[in-house]
Protein backbone atom coordinates (compact mmCIF):
# COMPACT_ATOMS: atom_id res chain seq x y z
CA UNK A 1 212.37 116.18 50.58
CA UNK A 2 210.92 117.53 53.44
CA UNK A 3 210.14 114.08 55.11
CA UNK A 4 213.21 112.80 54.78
CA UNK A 5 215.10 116.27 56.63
CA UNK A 6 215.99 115.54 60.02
CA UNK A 7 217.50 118.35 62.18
CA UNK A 8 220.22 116.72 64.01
CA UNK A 9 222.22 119.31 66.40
CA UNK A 10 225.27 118.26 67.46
CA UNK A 11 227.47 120.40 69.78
CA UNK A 12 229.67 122.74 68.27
CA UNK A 13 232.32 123.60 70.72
CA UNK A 14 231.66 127.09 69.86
CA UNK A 15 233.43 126.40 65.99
CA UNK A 16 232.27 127.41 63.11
CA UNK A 17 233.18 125.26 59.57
CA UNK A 18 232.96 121.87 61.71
CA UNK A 19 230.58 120.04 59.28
CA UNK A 20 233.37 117.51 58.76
CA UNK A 21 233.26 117.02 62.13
CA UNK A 22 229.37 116.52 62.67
CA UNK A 23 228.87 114.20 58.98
CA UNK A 24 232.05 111.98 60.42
CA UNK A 25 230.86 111.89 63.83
CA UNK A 26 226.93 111.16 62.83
CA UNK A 27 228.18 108.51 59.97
CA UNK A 28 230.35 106.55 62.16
CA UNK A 29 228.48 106.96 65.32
CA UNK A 30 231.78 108.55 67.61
CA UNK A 31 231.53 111.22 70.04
CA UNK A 32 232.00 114.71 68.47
CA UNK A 33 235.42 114.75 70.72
CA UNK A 34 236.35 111.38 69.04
CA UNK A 35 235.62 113.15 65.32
CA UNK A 36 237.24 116.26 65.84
CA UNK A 37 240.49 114.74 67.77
CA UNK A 38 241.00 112.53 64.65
CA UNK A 39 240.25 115.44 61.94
CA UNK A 40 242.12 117.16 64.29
CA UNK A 41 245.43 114.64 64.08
CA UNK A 42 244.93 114.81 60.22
CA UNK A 43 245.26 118.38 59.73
CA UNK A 44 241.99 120.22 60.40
CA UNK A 45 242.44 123.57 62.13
CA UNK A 46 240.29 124.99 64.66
CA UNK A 47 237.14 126.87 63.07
CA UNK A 48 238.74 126.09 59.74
CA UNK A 49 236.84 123.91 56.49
CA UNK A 50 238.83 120.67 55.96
CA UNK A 51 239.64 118.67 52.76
CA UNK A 52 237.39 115.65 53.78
CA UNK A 53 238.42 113.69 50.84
CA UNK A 54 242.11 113.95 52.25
CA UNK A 55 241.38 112.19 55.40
CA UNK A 56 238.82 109.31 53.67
CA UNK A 57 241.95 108.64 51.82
CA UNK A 58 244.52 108.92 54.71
CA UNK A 59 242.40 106.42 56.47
CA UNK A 60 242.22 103.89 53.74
CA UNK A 61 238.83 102.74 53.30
CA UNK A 62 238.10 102.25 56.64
CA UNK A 63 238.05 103.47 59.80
CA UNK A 64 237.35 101.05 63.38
CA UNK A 65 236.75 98.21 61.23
CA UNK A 66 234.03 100.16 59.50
CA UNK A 67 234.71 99.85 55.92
CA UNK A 68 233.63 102.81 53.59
CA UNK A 69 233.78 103.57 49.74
CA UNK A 70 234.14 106.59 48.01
CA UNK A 71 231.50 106.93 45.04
CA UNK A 72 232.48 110.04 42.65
CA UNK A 73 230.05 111.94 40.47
CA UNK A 74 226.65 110.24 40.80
CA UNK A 75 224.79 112.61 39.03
CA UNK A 76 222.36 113.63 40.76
CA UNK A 77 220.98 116.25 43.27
CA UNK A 78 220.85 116.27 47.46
CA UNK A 79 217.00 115.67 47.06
CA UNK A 80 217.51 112.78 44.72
CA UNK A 81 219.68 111.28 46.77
CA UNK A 82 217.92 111.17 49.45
CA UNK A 83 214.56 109.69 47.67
CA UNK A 84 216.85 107.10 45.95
CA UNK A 85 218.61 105.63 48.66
CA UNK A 86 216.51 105.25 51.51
CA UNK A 87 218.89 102.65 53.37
CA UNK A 88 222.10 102.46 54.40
CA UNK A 89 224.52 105.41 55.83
CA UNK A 90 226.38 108.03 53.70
CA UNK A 91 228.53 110.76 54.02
CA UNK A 92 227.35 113.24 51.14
CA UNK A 93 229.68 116.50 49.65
CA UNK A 94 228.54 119.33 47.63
CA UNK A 95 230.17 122.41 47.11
CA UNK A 96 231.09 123.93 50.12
CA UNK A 97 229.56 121.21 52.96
CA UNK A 98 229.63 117.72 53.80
CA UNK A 99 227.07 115.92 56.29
CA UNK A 100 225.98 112.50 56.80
CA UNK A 101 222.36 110.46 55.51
CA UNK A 102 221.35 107.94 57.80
CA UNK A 103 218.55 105.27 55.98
CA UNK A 104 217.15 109.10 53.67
CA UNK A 105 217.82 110.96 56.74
CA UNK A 106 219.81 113.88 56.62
CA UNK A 107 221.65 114.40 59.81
CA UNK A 108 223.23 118.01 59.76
CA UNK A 109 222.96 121.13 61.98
CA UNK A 110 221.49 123.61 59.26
CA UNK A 111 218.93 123.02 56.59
CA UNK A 112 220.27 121.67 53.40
CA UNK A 113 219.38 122.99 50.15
CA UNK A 114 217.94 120.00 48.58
CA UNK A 115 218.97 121.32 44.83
CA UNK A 116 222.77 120.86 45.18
CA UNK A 117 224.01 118.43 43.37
CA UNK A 118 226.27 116.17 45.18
CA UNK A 119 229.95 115.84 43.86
CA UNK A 120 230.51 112.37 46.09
CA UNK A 121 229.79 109.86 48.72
CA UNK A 122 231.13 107.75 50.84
CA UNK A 123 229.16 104.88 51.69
CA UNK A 124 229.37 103.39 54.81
CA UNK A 125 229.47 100.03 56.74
CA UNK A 126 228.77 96.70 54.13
CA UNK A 127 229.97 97.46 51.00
CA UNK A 128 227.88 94.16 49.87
CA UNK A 129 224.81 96.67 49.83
CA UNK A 130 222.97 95.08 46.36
CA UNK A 131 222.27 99.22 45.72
CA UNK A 132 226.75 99.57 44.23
CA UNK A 133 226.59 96.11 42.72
CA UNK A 134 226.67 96.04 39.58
CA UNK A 135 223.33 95.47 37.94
CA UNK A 136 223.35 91.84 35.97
CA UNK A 137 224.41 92.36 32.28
CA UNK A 138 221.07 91.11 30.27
CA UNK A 139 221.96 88.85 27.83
CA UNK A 140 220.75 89.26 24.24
CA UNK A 141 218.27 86.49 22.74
CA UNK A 142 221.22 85.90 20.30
CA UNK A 143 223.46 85.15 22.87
CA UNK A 144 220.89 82.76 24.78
CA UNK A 145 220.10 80.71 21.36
CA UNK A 146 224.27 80.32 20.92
CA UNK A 147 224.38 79.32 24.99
CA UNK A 148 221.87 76.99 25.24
CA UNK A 149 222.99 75.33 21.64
CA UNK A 150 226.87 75.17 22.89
CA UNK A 151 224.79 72.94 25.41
CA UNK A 152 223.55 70.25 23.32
CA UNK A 153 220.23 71.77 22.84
CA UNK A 154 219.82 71.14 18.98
CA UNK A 155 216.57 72.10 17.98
CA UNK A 156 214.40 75.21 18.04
CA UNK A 157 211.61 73.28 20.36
CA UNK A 158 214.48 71.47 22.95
CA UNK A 159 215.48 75.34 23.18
CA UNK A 160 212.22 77.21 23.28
CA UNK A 161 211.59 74.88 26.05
CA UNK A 162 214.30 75.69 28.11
CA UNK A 163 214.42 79.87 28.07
CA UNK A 164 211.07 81.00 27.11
CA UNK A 165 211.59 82.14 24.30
CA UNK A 166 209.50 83.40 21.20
CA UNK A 167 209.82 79.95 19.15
CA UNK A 168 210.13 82.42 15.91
CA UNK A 169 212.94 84.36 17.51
CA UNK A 170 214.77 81.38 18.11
CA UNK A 171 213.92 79.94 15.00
CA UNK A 172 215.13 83.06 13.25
CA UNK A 173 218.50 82.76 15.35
CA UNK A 174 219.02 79.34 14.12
CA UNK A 175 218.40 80.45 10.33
CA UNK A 176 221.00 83.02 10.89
CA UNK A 177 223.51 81.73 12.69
CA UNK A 178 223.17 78.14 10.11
CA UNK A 179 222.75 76.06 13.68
CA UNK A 180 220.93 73.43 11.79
């Protein structure tokens, strides 16, 4: 974890509680006067916390033309996070905090305690990243035997030949299913 923590200071304007300020600012790359005008507009009070979720919705899933996506409940800790996705810019919440990730950087004011376990994110910028697309559904061999036969291939050979397949598997398949 430690190679991946980057100490990013941003100015505070002599607040306290402005981490929704800094992760918004540092994910969308404004000016911390931009990011704490708009929190500012949407409710946020002076030295306050904020409801960051409130103002990801308000804002409707994007914010400039900068798209973003909420992600709830990934499972897994600040620290894992981090390791796991290594590209791409994120605005993290645990208990307590928000701040942004920047390609496995953290970019916060303060140390993070990389055992928290992160309750969402917001990802930010393409949401045709290939790391939230749904990973292909592998098809079963039964499934490929029935496919491949629905295509005219009528023997255990014509279909061996065409997926790779163990020849007994398919052969099996065909005894089964009565595709003789």
């Amino acid at each position: 974890m430690q190679k991946n923590y980057s100490y990013f200071q941003t100015p505070s304007y002599g607040e306290k509680n402005n981490c929704t300020v800094r992760a918004f600012q540092n994910a969308f790359g404004t000016s911390y006067e931009e990011a704490y005008q708009l929190l500012k507009a949407h409710g946020r009070k002076d030295g306050k916390g904020f409801l960051f979720n409130s103002l990801m919705y308000d804002l409707k899933g994007s914010y400039k033309g900068i798209p973003f996506k909420d992600h709830y409940n990934p499972r897994m800790t600040v620290g894992r996070f981090v390791n796991t996705f290594t590209s791409g810019i994120f605005i993290l919440r645990y208990r307590g905090h928000v701040f942004a990730v920047i390609d496995g950087v953290i970019h916060d004011s303060f140390r993070v305690n990389p055992n928290k376990r992160v309750l969402d994110f917001y990802s930010i910028g393409s949401l045709e990243n290939p790391i939230f697309q749904k990973p292909a559904v592998k098809k079963s061999q039964k499934d490929i035997v029935i496919e491949y036969f629905m295509k005219g291939f009528r023997t255990v050979n014509e279909v061996v030949a065409q997926t790779g397949l163990k020849k007994a598997n398919v052969a099996w398949y065909f005894s089964k299913l009565k595709l003789n």
